[in-house]
Protein backbone atom coordinates (compact mmCIF):
# COMPACT_ATOMS: atom_id res chain seq x y z
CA UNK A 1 0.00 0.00 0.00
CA UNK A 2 1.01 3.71 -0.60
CA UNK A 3 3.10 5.40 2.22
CA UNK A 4 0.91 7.14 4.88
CA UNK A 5 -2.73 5.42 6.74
CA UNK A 6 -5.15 5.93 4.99
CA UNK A 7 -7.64 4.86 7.77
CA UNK A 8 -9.93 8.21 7.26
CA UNK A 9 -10.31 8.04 3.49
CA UNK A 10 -13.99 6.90 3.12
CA UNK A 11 -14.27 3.68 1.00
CA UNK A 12 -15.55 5.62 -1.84
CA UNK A 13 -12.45 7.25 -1.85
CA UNK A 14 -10.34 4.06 -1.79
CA UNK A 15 -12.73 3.05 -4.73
CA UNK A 16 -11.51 6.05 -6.87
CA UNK A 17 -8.05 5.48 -6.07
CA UNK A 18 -7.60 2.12 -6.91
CA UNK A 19 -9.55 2.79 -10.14
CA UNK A 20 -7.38 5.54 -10.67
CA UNK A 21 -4.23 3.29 -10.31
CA UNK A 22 -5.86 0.69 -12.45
CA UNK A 23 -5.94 3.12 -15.49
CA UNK A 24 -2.64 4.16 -15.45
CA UNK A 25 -1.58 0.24 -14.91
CA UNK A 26 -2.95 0.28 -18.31
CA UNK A 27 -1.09 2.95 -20.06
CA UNK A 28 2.69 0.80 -18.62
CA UNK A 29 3.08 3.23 -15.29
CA UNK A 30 4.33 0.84 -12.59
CA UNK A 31 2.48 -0.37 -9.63
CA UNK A 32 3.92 2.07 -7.13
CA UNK A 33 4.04 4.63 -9.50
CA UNK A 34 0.57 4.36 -10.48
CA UNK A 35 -0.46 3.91 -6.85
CA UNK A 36 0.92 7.15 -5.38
CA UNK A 37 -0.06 9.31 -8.41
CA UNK A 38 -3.61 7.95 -7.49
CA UNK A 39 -3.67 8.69 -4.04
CA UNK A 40 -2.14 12.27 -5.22
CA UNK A 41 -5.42 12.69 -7.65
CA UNK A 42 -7.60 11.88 -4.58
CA UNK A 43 -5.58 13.98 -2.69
CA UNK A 44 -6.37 17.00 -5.09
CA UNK A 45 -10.08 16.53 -5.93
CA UNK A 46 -10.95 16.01 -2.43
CA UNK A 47 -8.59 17.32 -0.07
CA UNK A 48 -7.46 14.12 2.20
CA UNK A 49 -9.69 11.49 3.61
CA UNK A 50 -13.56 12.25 4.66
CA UNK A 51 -13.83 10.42 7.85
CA UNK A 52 -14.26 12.52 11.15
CA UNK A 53 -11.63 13.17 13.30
CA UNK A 54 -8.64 15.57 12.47
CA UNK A 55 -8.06 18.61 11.68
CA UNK A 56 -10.12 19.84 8.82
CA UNK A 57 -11.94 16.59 7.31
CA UNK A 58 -15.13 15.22 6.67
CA UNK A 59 -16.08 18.51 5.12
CA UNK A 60 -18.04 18.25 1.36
CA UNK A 61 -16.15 18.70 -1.99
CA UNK A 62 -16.94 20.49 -5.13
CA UNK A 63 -14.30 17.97 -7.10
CA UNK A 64 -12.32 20.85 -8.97
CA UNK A 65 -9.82 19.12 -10.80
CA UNK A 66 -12.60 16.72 -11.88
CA UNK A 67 -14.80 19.25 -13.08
CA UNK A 68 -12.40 22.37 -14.83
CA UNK A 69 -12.17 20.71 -17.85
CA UNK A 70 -15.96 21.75 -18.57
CA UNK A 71 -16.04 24.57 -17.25
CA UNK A 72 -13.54 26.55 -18.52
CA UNK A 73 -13.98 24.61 -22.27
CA UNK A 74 -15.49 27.00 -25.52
CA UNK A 75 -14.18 29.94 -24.18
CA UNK A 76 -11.27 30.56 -27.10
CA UNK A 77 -14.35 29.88 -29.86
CA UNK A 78 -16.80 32.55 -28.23
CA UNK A 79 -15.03 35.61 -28.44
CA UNK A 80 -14.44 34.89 -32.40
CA UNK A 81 -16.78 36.09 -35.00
CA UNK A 82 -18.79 33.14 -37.08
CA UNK A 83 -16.36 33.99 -40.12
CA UNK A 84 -12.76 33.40 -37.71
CA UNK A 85 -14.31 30.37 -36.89
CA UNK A 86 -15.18 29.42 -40.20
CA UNK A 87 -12.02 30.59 -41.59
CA UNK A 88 -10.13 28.53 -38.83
CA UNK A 89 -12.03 25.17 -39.49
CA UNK A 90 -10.97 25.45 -43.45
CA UNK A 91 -7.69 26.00 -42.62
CA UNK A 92 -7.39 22.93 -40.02
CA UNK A 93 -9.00 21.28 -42.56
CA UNK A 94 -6.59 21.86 -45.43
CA UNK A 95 -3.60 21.01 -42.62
CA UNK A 96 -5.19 17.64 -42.19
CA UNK A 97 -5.43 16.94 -45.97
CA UNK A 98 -1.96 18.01 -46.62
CA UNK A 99 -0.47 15.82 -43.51
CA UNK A 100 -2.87 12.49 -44.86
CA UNK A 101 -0.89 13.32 -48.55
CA UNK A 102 2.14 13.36 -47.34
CA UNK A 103 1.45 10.53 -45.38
CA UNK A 104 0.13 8.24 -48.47
């Protein structure tokens, strides 16, 4: 197990971290690697374990590493007018074209 108790993490918590660890098993990051970058993403999102007793815990969690992704996406699009956006999707679109030719 990861260095540290981790006797007031809730079991939900313990659920997400093992999950966690499980995925980046997956991608070739080793066990303990994978364990204690885990336990650092639970860390983050929730702020240590939930369980009473200690200073600070058991208090609710907005989950803001979790959630920014949403949040903050669309926002480089919005300020643009219809015809930047336009103008930028043809031009992506002729970069793709040219990389699949050069590809073939």
């Amino acid at each position: 197990m990861s260095q540290g108790d981790k006797s007031k993490y809730t079991d939900k918590q313990k659920r997400k971290a093992e999950h966690i660890a499980d995925s980046y098993e997956a991608r070739g990051v080793p066990e303990q690697e994978a364990e204690a970058r885990a336990w650092a993403t639970v860390n983050k999102d929730d702020g240590g374990g939930k369980k009473p007793g200690g200073s600070g815990r058991g208090k609710s969690t907005g989950h803001p590493a979790a959630h920014k992704g949403g949040a903050t996406g669309g926002k480089a699009s919005a300020g643009r007018t219809a015809a930047e956006r336009s103008a930028s999707a043809k031009k992506a679109a002729a970069t793709r074209k040219a990389n699949a030719a050069a590809r073939a």
